[in-house]
Protein backbone atom coordinates (compact mmCIF):
# COMPACT_ATOMS: atom_id res chain seq x y z
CA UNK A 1 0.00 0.00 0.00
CA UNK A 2 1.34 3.07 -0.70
CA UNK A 3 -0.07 6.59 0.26
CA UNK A 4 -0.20 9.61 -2.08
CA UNK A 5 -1.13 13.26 -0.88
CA UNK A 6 -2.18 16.08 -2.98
CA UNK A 7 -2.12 19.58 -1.89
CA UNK A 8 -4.01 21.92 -3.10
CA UNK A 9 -3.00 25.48 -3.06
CA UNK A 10 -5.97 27.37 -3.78
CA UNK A 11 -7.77 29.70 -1.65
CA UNK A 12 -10.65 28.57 -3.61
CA UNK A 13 -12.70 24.93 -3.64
CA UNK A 14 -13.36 25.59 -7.31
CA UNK A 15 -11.12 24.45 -10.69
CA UNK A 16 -8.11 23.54 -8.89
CA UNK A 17 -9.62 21.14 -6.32
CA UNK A 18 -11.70 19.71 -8.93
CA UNK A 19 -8.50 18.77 -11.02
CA UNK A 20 -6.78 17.43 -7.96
CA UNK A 21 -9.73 15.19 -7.10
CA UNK A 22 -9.59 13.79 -10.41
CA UNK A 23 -5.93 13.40 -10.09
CA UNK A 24 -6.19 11.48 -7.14
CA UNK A 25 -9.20 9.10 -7.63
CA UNK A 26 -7.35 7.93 -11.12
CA UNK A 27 -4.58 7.06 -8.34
CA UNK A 28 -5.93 5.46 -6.28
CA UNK A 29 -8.27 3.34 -8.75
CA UNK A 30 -4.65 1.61 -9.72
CA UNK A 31 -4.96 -0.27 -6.27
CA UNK A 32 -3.32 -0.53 -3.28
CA UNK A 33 -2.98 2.96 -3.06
CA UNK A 34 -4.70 5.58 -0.36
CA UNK A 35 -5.21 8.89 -1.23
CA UNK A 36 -5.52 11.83 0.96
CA UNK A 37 -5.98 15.80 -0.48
CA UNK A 38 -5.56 18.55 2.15
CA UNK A 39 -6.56 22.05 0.61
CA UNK A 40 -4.69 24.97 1.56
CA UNK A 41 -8.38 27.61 1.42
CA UNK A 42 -9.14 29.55 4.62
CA UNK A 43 -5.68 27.68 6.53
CA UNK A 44 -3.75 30.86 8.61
CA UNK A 45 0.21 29.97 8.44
CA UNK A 46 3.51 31.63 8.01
CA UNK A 47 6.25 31.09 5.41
CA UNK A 48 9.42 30.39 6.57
CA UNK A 49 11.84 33.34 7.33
CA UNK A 50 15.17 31.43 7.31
CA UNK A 51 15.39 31.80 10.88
CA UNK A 52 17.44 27.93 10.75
CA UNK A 53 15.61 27.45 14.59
CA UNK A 54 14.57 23.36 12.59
CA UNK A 55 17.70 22.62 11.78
CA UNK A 56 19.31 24.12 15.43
CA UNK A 57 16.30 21.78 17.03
CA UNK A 58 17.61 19.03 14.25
CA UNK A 59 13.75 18.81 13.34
CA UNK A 60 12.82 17.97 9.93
CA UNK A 61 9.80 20.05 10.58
CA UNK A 62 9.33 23.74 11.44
CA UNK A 63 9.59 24.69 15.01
CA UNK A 64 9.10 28.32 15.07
CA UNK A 65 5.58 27.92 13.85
CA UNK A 66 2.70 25.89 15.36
CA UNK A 67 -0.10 27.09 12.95
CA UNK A 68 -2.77 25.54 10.47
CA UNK A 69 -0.50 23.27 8.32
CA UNK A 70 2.34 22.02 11.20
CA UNK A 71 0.02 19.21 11.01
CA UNK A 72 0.55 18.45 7.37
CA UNK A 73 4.26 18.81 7.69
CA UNK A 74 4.40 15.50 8.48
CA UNK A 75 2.27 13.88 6.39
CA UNK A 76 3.78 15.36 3.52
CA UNK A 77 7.28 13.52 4.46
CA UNK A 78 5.39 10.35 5.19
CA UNK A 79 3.56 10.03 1.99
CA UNK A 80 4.94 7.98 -1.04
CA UNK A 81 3.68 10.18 -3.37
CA UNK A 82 2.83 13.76 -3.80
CA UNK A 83 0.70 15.96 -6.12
CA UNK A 84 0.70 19.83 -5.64
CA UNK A 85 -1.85 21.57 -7.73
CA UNK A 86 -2.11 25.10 -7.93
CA UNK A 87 -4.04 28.04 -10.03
CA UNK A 88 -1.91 30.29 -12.03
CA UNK A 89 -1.10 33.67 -10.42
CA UNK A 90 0.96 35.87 -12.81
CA UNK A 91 2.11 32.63 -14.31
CA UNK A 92 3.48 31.43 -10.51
CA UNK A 93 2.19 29.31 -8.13
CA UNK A 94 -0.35 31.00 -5.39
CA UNK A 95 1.43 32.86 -2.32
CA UNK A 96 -0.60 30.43 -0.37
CA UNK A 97 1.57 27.32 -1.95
CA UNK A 98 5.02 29.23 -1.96
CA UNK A 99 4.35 29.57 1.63
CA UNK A 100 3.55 26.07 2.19
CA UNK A 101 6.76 24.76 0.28
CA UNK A 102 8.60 27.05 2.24
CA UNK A 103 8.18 25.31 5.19
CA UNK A 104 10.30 22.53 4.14
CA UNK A 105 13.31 23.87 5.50
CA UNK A 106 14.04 21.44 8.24
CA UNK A 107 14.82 18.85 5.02
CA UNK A 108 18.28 19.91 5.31
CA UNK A 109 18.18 18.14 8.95
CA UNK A 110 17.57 14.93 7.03
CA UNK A 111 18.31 15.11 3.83
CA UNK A 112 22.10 16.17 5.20
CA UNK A 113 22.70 12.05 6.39
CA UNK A 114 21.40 11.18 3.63
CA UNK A 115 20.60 12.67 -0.01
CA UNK A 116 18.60 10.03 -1.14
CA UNK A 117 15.83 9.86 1.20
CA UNK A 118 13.00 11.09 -0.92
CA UNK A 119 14.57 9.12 -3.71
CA UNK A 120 11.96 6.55 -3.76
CA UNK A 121 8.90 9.33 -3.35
CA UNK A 122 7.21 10.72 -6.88
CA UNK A 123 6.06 14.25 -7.10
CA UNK A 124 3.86 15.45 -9.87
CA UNK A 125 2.15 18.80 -10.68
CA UNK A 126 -1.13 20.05 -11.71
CA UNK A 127 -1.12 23.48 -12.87
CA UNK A 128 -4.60 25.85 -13.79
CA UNK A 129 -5.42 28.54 -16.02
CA UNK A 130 -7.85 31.20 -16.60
CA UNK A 131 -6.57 31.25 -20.18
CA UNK A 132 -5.55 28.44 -22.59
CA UNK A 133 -1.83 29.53 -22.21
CA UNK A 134 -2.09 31.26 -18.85
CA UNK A 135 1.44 30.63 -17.62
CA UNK A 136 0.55 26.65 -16.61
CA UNK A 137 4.08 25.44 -17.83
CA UNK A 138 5.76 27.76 -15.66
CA UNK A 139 3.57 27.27 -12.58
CA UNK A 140 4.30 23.78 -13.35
CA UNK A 141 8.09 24.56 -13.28
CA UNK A 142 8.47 26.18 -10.39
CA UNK A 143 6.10 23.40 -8.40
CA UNK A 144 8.76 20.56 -10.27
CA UNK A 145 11.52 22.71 -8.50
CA UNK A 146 10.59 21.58 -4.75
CA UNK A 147 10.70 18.19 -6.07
CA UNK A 148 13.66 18.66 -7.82
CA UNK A 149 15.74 19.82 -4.91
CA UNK A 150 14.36 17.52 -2.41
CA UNK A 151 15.42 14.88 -4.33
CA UNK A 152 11.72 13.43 -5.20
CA UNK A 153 11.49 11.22 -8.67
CA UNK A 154 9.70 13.73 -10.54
CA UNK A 155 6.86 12.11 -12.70
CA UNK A 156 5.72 13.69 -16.05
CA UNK A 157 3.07 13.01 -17.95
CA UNK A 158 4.69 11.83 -21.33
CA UNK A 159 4.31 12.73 -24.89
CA UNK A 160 2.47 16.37 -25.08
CA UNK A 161 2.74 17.27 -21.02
CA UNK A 162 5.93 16.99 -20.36
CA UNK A 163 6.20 18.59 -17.32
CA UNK A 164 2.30 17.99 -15.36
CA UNK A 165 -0.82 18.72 -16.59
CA UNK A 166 -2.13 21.67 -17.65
CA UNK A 167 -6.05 23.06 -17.24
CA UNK A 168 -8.08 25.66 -18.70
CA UNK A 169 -10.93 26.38 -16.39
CA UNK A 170 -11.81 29.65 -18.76
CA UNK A 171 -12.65 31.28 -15.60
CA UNK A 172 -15.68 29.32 -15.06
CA UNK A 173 -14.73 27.38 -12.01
CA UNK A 174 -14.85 23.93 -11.43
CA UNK A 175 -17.38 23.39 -14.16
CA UNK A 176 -15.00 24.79 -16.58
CA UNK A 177 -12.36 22.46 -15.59
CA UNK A 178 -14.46 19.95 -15.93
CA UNK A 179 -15.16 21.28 -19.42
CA UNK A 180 -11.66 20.91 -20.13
CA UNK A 181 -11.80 17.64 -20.99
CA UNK A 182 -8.39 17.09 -22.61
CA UNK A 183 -7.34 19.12 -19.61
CA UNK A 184 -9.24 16.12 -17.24
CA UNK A 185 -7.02 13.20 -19.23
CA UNK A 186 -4.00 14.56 -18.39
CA UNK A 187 -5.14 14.77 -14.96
CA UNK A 188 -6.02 11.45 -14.29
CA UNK A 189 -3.21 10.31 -16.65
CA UNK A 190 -0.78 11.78 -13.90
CA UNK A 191 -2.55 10.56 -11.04
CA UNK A 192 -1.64 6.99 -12.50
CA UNK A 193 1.78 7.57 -13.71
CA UNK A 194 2.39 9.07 -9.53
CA UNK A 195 0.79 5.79 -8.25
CA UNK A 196 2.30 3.47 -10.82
CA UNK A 197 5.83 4.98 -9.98
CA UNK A 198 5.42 4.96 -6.05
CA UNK A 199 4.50 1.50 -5.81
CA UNK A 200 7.18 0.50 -7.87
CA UNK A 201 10.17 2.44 -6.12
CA UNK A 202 8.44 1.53 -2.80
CA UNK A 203 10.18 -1.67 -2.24
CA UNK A 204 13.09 -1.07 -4.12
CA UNK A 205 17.03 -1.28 -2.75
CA UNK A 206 18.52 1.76 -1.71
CA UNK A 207 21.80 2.90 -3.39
CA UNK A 208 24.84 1.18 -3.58
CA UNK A 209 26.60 4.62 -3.11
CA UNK A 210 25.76 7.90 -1.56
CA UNK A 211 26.61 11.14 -3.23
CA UNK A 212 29.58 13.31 -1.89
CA UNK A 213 28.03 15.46 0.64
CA UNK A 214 26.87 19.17 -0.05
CA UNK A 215 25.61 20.43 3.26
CA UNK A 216 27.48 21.85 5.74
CA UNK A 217 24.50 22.12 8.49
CA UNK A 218 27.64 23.57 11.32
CA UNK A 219 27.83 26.66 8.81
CA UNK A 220 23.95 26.65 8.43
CA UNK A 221 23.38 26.91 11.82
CA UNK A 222 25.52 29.59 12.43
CA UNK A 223 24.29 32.07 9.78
């Protein structure tokens, strides 16, 4: 059994959430797979301020902060497999999402002993638009950079979304997401290809080698 999570980083319940539902019931149809989606809308946190107080605590999760999400901090480093979805705001990510990824700081406390730890989790992206070509691809982008640098397997979509999938809700909401029906493939198509990939790196061997080490977490602590 594996266990993917999909965040949703609109301050809405409208297009977004819609595509991440789809997302995640095409996952978890592939069996042996639970599925949980927490939505970011009407949750009061902080972003992180670099204040390094995690990684002095050696806590992989934010200790400055006990606010809305601290309790999805965790569940986010638990889960095999993760799907953020976010509307398009000036062809970025919401604030509300930044924020969230921000809060992964305290990786550093883990990821310093060793590199590979999210190796065997898949992250995918789900990206929506007001306009056919609304900035999606680079929302998608910058969401494929957390995974990126954490070290997640990153997991496309194939030929013609290359990066996540891409929606046009026109404006119109969850009903025009749901209107977007090539939009709708190539969200279900990804919630597979995240499920497909997490149960088959689940019970894989780690690495034979680790990768020369890159963090210095004495000098991080002082600064």
């Amino acid at each position: 059994m594996v266990k993917i999570l999909g965040i949703c980083g609109s301050p809405r319940k409208q297009s977004t959430y819609y595509a991440l539902q789809q997302a995640l019931e095409a996952a978890e149809a592939e069996g042996d797979v639970e599925v949980e989606l927490v939505s970011l809308q009407g949750k009061k946190f902080n972003p992180c301020i670099a204040c390094n107080k995690c990684i002095r605590d050696n806590s992989p999760i934010c200790t400055l902060y006990k606010d809305d999400i601290t309790p999805f901090l965790e569940k986010f480093h638990e889960a095999d497999g993760i799907i953020l979805a976010s509307p398009v705001y000036e062809m970025c990510p919401t604030p509300q999402m930044s924020a969230f990824l921000s809060r992964f700081r305290g990786g550093w406390v883990v990821l310093s002993k060793n590199p590979d730890l999210f190796a065997k989790k898949v992250g995918g992206a789900i990206a929506v638009g007001g306009t056919r070509n609304g900035g999606q691809e680079h929302c998608i982008k910058s969401l494929m950079g957390f995974f990126h640098t954490n070290g997640y397997t990153p997991a496309n979509g194939g030929l013609c979304m290359y990066e996540g999938a891409c929606v046009w809700s026109q404006d119109k909401g969850a009903e025009g997401a749901k209107e977007d029906v090539e939009g709708m493939i190539r969200c279900r198509r990804l919630g597979q290809k995240v499920a497909r990939l997490a149960k088959s790196l689940k019970d894989t061997k780690e690495f034979d080698e680790t990768p020369i080490q890159v963090f210095n977490l004495e000098k991080v602590e002082k600064n």
